[in-house]
PDB file of N, CA and C in Angstrom:
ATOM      1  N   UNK A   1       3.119 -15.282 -11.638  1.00  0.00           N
ATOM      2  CA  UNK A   1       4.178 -14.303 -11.488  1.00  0.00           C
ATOM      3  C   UNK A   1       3.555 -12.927 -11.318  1.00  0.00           C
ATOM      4  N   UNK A   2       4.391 -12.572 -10.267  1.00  0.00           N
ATOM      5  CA  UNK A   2       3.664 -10.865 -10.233  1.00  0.00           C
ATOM      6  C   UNK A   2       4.108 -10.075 -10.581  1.00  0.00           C
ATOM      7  N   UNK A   3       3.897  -9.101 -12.074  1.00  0.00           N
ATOM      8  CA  UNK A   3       4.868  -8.195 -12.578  1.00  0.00           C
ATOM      9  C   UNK A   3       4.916  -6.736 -11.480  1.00  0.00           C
ATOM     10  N   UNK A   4       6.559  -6.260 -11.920  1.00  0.00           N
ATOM     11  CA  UNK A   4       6.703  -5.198 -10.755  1.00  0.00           C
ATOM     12  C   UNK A   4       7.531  -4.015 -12.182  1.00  0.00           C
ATOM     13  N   UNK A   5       7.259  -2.846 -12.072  1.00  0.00           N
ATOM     14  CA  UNK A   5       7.893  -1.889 -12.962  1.00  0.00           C
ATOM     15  C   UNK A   5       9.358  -1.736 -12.893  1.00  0.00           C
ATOM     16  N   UNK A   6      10.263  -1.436 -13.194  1.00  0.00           N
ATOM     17  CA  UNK A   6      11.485  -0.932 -12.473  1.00  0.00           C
ATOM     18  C   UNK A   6      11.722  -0.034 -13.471  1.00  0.00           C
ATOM     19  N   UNK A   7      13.290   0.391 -12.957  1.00  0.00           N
ATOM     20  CA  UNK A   7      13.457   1.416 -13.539  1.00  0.00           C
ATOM     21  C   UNK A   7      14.133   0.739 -15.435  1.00  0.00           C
ATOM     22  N   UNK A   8      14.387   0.190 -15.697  1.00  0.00           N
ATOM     23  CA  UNK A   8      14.527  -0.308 -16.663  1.00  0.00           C
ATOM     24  C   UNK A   8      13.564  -1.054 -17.204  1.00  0.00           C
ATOM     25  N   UNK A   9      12.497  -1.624 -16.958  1.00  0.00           N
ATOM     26  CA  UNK A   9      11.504  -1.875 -17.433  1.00  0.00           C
ATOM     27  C   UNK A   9      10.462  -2.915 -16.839  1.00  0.00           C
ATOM     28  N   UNK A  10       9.718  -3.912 -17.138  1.00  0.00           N
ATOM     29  CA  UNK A  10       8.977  -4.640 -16.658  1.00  0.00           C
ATOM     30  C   UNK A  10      10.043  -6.102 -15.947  1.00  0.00           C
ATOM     31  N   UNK A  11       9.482  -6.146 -14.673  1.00  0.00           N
ATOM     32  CA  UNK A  11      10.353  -7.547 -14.381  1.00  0.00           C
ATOM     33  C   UNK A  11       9.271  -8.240 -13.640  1.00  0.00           C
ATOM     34  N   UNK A  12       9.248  -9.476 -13.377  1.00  0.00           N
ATOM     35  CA  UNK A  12       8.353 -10.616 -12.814  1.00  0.00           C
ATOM     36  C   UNK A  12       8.828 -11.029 -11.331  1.00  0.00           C
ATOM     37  N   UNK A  13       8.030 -11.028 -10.831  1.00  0.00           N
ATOM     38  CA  UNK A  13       8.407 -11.528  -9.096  1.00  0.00           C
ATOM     39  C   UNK A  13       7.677 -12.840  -8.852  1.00  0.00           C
ATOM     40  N   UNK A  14       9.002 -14.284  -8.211  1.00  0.00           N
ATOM     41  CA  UNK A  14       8.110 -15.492  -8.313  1.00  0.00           C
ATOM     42  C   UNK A  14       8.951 -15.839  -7.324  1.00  0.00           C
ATOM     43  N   UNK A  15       8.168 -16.246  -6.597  1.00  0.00           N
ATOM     44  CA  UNK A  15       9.114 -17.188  -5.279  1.00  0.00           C
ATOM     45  C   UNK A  15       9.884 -15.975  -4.660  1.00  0.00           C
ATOM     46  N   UNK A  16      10.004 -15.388  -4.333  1.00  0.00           N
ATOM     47  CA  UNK A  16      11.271 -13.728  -4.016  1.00  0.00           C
ATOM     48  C   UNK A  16      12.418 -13.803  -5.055  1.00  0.00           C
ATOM     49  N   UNK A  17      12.109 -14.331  -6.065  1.00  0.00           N
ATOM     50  CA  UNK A  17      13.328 -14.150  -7.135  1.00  0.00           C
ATOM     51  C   UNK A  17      12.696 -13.327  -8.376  1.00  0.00           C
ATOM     52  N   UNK A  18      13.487 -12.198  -8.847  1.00  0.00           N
ATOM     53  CA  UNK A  18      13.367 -11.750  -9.876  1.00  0.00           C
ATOM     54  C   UNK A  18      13.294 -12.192 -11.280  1.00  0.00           C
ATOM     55  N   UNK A  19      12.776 -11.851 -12.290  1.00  0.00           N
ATOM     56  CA  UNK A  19      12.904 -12.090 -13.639  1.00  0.00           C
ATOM     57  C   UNK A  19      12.458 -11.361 -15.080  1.00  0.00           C
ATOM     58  N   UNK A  20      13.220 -11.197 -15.643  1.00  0.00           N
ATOM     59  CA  UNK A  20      13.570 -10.325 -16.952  1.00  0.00           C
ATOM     60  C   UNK A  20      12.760 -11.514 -18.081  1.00  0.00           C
ATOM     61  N   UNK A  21      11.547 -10.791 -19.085  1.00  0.00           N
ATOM     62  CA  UNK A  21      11.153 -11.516 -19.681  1.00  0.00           C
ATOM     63  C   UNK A  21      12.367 -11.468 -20.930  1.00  0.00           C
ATOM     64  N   UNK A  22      12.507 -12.952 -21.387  1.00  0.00           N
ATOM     65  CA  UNK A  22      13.482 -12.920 -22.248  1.00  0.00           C
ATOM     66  C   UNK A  22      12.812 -13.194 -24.082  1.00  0.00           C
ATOM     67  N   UNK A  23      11.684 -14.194 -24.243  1.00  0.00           N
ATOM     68  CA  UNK A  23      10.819 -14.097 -25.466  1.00  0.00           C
ATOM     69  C   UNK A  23       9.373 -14.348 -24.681  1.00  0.00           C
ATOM     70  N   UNK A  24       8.395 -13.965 -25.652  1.00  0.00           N
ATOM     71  CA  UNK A  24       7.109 -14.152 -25.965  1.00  0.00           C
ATOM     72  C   UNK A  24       6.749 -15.024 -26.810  1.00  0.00           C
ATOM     73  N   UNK A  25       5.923 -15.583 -27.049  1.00  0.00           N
ATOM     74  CA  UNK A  25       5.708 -16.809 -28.187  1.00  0.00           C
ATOM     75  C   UNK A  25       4.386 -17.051 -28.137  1.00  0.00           C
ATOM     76  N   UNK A  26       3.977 -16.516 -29.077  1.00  0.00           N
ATOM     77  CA  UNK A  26       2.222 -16.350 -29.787  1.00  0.00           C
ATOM     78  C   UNK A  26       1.450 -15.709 -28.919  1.00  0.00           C
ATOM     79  N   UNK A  27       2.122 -14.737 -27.826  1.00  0.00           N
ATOM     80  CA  UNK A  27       1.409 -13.524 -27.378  1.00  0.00           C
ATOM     81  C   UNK A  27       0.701 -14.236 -26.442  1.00  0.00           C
ATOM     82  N   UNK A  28       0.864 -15.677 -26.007  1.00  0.00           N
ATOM     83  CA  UNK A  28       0.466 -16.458 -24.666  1.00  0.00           C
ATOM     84  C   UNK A  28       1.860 -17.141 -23.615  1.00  0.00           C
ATOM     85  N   UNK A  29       2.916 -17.285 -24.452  1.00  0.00           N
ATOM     86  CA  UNK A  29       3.944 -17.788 -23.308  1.00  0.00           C
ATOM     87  C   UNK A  29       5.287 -17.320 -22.947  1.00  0.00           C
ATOM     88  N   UNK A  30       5.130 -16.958 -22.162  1.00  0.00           N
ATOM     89  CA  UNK A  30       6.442 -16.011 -21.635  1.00  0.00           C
ATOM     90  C   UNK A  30       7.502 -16.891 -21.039  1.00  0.00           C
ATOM     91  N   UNK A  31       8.825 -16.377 -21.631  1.00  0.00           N
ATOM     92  CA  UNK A  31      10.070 -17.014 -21.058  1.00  0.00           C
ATOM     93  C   UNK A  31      10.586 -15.943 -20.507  1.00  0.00           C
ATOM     94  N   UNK A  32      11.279 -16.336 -19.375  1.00  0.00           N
ATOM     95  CA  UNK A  32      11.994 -15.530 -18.095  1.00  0.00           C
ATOM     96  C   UNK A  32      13.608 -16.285 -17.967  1.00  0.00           C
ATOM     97  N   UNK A  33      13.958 -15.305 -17.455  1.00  0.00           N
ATOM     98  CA  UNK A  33      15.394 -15.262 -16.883  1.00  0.00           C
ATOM     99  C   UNK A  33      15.580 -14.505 -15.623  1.00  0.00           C
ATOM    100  N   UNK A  34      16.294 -15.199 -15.172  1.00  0.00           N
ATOM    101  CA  UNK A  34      16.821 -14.260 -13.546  1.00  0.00           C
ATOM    102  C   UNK A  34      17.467 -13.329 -13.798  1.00  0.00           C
ATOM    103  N   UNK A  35      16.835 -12.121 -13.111  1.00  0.00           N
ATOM    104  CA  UNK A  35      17.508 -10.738 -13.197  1.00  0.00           C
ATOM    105  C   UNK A  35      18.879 -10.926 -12.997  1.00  0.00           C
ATOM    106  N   UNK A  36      19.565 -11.949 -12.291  1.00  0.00           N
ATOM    107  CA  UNK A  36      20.854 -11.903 -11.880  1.00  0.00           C
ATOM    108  C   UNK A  36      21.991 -12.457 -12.751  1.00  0.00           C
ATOM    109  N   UNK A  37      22.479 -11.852 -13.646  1.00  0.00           N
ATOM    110  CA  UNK A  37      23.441 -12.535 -14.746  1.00  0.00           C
ATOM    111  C   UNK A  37      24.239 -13.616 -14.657  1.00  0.00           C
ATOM    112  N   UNK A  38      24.848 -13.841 -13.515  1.00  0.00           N
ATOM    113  CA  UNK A  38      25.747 -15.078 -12.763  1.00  0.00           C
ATOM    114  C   UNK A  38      24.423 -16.234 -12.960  1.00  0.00           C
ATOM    115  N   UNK A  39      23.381 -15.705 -12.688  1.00  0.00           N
ATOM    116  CA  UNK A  39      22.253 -16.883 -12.378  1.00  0.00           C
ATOM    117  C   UNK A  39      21.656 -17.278 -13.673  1.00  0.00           C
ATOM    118  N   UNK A  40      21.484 -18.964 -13.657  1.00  0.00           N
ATOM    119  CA  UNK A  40      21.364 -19.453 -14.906  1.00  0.00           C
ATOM    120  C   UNK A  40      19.277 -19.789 -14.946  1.00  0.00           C
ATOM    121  N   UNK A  41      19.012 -19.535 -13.659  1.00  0.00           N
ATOM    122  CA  UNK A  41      17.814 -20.038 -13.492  1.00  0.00           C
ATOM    123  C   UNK A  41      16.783 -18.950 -14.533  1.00  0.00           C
ATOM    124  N   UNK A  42      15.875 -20.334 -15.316  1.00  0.00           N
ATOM    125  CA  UNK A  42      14.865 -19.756 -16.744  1.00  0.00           C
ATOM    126  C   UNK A  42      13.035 -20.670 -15.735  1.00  0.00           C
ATOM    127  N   UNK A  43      12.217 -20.027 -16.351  1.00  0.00           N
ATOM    128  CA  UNK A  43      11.120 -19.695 -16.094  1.00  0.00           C
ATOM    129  C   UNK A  43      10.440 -19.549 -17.325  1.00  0.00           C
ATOM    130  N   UNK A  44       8.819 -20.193 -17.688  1.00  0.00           N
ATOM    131  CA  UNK A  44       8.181 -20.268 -18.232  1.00  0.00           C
ATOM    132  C   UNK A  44       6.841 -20.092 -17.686  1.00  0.00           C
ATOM    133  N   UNK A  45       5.690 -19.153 -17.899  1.00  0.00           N
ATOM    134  CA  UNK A  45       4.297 -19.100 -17.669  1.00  0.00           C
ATOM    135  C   UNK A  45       3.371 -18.687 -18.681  1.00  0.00           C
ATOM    136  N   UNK A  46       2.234 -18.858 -18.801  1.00  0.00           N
ATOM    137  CA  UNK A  46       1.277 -19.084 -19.926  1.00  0.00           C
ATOM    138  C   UNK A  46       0.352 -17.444 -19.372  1.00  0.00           C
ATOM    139  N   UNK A  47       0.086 -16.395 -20.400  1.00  0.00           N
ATOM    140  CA  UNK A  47       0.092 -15.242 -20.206  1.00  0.00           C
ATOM    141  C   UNK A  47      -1.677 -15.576 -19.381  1.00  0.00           C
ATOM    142  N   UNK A  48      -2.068 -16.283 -19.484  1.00  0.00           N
ATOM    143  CA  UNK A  48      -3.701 -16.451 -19.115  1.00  0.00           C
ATOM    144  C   UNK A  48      -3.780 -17.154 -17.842  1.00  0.00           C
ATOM    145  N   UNK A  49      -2.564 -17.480 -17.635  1.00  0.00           N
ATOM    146  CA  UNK A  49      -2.517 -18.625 -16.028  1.00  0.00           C
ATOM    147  C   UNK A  49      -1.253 -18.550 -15.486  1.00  0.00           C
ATOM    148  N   UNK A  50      -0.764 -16.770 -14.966  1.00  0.00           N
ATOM    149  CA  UNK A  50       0.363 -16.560 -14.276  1.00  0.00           C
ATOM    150  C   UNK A  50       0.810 -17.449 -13.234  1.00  0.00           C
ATOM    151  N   UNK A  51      -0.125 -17.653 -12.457  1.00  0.00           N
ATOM    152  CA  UNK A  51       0.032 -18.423 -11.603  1.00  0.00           C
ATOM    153  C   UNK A  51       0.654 -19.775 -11.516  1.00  0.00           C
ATOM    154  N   UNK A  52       0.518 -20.077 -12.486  1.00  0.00           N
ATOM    155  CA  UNK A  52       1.128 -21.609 -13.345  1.00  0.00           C
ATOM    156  C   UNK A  52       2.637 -21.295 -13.379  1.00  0.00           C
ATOM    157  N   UNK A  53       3.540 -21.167 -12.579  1.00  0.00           N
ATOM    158  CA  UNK A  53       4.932 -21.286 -13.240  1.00  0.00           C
ATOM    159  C   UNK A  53       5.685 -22.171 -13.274  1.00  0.00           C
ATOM    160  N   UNK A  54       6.784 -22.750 -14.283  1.00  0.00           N
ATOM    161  CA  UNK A  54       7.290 -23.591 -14.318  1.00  0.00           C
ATOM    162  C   UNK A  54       8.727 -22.955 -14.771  1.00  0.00           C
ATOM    163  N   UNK A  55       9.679 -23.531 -13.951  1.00  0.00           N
ATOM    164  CA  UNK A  55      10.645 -23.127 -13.282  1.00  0.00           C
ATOM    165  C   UNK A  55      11.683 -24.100 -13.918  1.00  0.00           C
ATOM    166  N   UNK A  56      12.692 -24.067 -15.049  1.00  0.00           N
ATOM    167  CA  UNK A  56      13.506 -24.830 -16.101  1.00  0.00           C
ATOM    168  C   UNK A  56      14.592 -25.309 -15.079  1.00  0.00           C
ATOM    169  N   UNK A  57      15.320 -24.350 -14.725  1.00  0.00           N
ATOM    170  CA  UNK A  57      16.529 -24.709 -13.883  1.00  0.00           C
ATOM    171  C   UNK A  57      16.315 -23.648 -12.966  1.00  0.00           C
ATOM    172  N   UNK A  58      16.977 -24.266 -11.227  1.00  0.00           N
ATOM    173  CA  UNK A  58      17.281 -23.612 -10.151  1.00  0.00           C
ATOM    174  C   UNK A  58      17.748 -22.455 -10.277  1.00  0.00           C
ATOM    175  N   UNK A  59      17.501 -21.984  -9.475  1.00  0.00           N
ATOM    176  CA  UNK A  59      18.292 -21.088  -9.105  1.00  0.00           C
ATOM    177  C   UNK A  59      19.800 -21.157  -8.120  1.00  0.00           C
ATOM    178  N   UNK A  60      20.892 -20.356  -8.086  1.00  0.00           N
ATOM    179  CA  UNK A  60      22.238 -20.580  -7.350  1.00  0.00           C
ATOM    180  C   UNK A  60      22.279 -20.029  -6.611  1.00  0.00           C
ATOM    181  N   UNK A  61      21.100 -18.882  -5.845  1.00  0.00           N
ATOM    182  CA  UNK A  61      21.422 -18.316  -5.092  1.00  0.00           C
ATOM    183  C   UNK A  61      20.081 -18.057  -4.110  1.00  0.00           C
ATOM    184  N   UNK A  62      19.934 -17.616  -2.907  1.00  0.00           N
ATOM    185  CA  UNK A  62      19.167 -17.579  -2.185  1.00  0.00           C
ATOM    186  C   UNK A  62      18.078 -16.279  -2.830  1.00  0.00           C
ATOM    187  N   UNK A  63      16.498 -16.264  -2.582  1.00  0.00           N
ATOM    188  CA  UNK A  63      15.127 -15.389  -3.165  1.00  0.00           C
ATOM    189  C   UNK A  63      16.197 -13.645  -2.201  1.00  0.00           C
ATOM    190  N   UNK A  64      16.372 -12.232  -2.442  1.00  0.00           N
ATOM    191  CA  UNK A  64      16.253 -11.291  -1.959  1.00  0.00           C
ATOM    192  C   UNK A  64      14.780 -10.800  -1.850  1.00  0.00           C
ATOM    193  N   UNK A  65      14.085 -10.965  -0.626  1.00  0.00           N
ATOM    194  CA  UNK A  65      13.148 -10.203  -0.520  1.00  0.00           C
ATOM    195  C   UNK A  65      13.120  -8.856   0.123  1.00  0.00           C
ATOM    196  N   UNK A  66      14.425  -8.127   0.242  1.00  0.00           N
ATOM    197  CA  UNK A  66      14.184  -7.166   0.573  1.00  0.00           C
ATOM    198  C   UNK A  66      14.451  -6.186  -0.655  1.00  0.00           C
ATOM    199  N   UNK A  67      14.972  -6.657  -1.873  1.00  0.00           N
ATOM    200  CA  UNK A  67      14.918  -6.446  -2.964  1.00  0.00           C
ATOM    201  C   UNK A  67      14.115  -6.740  -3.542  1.00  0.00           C
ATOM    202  N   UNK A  68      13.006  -7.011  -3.527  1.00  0.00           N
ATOM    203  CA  UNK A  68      11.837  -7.072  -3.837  1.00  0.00           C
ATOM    204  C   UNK A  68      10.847  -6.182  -3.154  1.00  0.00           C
ATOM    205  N   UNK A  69      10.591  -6.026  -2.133  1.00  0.00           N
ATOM    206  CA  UNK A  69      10.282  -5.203  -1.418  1.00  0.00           C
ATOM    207  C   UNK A  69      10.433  -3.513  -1.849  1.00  0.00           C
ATOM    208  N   UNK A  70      11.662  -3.196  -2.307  1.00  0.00           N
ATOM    209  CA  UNK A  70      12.271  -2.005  -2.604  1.00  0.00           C
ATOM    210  C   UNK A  70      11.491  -1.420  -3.808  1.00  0.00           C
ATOM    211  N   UNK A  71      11.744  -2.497  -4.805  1.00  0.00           N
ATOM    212  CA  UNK A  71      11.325  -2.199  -6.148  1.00  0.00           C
ATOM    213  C   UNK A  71       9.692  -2.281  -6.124  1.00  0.00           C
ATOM    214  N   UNK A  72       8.576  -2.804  -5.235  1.00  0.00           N
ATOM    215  CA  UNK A  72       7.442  -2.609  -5.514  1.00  0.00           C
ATOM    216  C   UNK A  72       7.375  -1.264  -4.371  1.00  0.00           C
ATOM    217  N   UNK A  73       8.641  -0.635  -3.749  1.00  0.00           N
ATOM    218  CA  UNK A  73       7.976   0.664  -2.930  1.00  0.00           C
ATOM    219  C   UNK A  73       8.013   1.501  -3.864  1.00  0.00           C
ATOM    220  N   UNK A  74       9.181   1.520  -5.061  1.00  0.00           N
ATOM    221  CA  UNK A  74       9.645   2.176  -5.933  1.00  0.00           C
ATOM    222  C   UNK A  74       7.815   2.200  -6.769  1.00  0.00           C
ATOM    223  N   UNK A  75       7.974   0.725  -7.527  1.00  0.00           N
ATOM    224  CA  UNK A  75       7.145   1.343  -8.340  1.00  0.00           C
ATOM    225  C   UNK A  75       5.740   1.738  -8.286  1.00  0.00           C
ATOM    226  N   UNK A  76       5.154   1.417  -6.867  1.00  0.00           N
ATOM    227  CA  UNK A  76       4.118   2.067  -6.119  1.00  0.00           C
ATOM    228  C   UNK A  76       4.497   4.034  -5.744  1.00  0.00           C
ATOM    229  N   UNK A  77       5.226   4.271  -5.345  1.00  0.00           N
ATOM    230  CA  UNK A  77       6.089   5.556  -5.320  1.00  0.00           C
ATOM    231  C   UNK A  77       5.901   6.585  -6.901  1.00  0.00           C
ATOM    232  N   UNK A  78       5.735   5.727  -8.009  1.00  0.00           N
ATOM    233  CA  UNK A  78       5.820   6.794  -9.104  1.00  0.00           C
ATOM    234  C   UNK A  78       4.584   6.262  -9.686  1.00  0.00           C
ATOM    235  N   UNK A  79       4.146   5.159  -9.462  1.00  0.00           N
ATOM    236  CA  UNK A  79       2.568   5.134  -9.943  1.00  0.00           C
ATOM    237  C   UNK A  79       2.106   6.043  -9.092  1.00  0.00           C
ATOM    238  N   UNK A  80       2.048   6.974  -7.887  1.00  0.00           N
ATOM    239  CA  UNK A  80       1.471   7.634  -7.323  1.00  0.00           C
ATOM    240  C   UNK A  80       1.481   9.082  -7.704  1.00  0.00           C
ATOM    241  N   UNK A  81       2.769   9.060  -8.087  1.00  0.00           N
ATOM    242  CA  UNK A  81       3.317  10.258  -8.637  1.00  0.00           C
ATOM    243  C   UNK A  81       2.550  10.628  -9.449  1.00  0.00           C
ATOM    244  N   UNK A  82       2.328   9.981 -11.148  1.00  0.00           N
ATOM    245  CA  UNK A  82       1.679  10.295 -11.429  1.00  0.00           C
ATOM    246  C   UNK A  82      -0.066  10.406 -11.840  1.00  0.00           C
ATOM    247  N   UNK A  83      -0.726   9.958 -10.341  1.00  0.00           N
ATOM    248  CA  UNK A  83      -1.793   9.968 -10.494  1.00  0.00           C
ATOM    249  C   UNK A  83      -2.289  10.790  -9.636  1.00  0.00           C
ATOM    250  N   UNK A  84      -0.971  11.492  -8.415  1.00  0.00           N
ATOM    251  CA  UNK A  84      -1.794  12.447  -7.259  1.00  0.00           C
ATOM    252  C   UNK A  84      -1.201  13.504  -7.192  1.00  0.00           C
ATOM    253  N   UNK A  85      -1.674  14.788  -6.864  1.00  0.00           N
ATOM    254  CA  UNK A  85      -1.188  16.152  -7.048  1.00  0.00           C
ATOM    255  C   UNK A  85      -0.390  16.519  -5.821  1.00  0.00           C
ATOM    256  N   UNK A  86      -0.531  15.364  -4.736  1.00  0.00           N
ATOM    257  CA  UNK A  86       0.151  15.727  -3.529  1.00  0.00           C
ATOM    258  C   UNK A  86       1.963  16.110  -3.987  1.00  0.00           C
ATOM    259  N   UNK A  87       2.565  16.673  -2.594  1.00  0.00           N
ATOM    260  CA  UNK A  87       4.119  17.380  -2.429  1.00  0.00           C
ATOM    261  C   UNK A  87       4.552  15.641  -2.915  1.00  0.00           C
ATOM    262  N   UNK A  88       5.677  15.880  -3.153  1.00  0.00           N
ATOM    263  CA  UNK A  88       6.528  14.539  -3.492  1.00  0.00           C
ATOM    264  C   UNK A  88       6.781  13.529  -2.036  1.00  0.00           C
ATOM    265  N   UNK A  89       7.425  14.732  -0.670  1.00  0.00           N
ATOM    266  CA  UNK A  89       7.009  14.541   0.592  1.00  0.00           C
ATOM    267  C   UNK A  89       6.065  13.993   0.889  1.00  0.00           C
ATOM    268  N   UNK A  90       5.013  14.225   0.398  1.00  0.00           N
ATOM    269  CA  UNK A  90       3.254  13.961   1.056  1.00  0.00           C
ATOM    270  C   UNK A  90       3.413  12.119   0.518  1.00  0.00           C
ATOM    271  N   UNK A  91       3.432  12.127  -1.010  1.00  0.00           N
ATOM    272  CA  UNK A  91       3.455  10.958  -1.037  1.00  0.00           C
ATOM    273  C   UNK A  91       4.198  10.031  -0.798  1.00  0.00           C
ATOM    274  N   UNK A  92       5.655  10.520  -0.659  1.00  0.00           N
ATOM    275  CA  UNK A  92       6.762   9.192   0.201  1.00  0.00           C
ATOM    276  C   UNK A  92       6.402   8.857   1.417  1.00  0.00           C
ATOM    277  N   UNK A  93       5.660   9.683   2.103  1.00  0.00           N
ATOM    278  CA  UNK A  93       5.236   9.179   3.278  1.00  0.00           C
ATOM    279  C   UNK A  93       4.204   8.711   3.818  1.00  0.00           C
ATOM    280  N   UNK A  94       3.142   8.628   2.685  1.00  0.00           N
ATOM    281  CA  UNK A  94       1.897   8.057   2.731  1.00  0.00           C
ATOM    282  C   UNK A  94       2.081   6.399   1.885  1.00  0.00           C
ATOM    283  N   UNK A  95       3.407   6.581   1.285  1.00  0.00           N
ATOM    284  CA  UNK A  95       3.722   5.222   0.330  1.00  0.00           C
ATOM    285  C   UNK A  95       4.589   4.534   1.631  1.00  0.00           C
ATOM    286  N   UNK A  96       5.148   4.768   1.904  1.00  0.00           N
ATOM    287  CA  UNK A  96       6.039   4.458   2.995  1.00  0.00           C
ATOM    288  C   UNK A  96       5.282   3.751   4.739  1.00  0.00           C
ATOM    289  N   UNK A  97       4.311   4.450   4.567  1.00  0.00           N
ATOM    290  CA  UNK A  97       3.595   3.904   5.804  1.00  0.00           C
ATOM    291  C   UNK A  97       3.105   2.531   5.769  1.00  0.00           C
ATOM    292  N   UNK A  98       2.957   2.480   4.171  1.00  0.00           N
ATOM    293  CA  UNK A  98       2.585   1.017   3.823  1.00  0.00           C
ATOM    294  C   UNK A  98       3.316  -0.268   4.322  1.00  0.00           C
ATOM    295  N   UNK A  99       5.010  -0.029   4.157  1.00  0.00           N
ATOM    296  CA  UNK A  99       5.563  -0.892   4.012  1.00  0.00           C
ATOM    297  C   UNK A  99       6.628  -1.097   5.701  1.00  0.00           C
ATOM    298  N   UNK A 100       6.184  -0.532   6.506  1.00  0.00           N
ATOM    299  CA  UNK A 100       6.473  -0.443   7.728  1.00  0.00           C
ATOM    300  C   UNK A 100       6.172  -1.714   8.221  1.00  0.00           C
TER     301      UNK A 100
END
């Protein structure tokens, strides 16, 4: 799973579907939920082998990858923010060229 920042906090990107960690359990296994409340689909990965996911129940609705897309311009956009002294301008459009 690839974590992405948002504006509310840490969420997981797997397959183009979102997910909200819901518990931790001994600081190695993470349980997930779909960002999408209607959606019942849960997710499990082992904090040392993201890559490993295992996926409880479906999902009901089709991956948004352009919502996905958004939120890593976003949180590429303010990780920049605060690491470069450039105009706010300078960097939307040097973040932005990326995703063209």
């Amino acid at each position: 799973m690839e974590p992405v920042i948002s504006d509310r906090g840490m969420l997981h990107i797997y397959d183009g579907h979102l997910y909200t960690t819901t518990r931790i359990h001994n600081s190695a296994t993470v349980y997930s939920r779909c960002r999408i409340p209607s959606c019942n689909s849960r997710a499990t990965f082992i904090v040392d082998k993201p890559n490993e996911v295992h996926v409880t129940i479906p999902h009901n609705h089709e991956a948004d990858e352009v919502e996905v897309e958004i939120l890593r311009f976003k949180a590429e956009l303010k990780r920049r923010a605060v690491v470069d002294s450039r105009s706010p301008r300078e960097l939307f459009d040097d973040v932005s060229q990326q995703y063209l």
